[in-house]
Protein backbone atom coordinates (compact mmCIF):
# COMPACT_ATOMS: atom_id res chain seq x y z
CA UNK A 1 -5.25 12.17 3.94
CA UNK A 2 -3.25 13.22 0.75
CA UNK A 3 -1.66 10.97 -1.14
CA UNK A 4 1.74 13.20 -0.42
CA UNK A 5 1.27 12.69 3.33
CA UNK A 6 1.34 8.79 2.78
CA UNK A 7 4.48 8.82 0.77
CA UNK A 8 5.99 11.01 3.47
CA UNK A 9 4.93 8.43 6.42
CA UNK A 10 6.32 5.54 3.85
CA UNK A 11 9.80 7.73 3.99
CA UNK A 12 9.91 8.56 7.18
CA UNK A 13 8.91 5.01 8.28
CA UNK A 14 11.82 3.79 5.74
CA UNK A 15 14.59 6.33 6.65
CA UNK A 16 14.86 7.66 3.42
CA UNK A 17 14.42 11.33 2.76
CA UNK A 18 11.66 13.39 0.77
CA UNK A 19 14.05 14.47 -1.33
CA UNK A 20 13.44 10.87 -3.15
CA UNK A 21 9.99 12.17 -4.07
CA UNK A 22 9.33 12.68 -7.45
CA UNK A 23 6.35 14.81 -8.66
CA UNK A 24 4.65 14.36 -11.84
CA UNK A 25 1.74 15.92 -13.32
CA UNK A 26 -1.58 14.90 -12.10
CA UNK A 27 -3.66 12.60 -14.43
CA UNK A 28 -7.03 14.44 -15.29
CA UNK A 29 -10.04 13.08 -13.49
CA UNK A 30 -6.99 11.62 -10.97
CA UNK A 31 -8.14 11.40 -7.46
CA UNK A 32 -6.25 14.12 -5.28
CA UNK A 33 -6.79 11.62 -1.78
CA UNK A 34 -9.04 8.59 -0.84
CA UNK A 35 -10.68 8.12 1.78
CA UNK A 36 -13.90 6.11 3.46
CA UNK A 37 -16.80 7.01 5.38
CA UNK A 38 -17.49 4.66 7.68
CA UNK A 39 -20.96 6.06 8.94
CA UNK A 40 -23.03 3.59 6.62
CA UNK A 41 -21.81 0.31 8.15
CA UNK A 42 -21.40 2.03 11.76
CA UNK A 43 -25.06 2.52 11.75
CA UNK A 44 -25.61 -0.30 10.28
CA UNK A 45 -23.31 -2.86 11.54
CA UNK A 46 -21.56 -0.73 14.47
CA UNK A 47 -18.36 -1.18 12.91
CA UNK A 48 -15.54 1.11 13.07
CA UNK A 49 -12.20 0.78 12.07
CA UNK A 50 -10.03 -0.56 14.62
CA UNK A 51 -6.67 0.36 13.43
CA UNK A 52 -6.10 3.88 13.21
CA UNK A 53 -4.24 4.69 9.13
CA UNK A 54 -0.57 6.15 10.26
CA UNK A 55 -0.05 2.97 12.59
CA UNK A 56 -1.68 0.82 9.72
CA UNK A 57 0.97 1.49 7.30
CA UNK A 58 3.48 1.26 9.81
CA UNK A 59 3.20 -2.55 10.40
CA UNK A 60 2.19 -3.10 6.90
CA UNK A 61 5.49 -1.26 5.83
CA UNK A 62 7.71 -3.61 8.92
CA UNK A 63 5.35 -6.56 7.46
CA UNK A 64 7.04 -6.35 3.65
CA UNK A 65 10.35 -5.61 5.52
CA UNK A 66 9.99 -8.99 7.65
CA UNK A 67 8.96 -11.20 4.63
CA UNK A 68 11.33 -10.38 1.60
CA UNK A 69 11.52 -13.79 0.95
CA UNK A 70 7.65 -13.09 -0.22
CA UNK A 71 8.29 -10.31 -2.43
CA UNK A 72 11.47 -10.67 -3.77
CA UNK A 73 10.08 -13.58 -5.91
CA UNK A 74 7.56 -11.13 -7.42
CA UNK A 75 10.11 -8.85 -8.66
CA UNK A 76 12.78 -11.14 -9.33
CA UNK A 77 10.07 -13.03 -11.90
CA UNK A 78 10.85 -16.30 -10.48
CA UNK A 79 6.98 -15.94 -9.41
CA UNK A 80 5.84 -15.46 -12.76
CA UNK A 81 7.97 -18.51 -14.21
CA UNK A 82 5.83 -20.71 -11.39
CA UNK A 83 2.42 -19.26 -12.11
CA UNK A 84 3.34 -20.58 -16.05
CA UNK A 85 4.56 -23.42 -14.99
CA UNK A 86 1.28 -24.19 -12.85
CA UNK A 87 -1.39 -22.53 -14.91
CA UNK A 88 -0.27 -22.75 -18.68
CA UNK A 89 -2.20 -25.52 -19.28
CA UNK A 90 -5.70 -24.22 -17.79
């Protein structure tokens, strides 16, 4: 999957339109997609993925949506005055 297509689920999923996209210049040695091959460990292990990618970043996107509370500390910096606070002294 490109990494376009995931930005457009992450829209989609968020009601906002592409238009929001912006497009810069790509890095050089910058990966054009990711992805895994599970073959390895299914042969292996018999694992396969259980959770199919689009329905994956679906609940992770309604996961940050239902738990602000956890993120908004991040980006607020109140996190980074209690990680001081409890690992200054270390």
């Amino acid at each position: 999957m490109k990494n376009i297509d995931i930005v457009k689920i992450i829209c989609r999923e968020l009601g906002k339109p592409e238009s929001l996209i912006t497009y810069v210049t790509d890095r050089k040695g910058h990966d054009m997609r990711y992805a895994i091959d599970p073959t390895k460990i299914h042969n292996e292990l018999g694992w396969l993925p259980e959770t199919k990618f689009v329905d994956g970043i679906k609940k992770t996107i309604q996961w940050y949506l239902d738990n602000k509370e956890w993120w908004e500390t991040i980006i607020s910096g109140e996190y980074q005055n209690y990680y001081e606070k409890m690992y200054s002294n270390r």
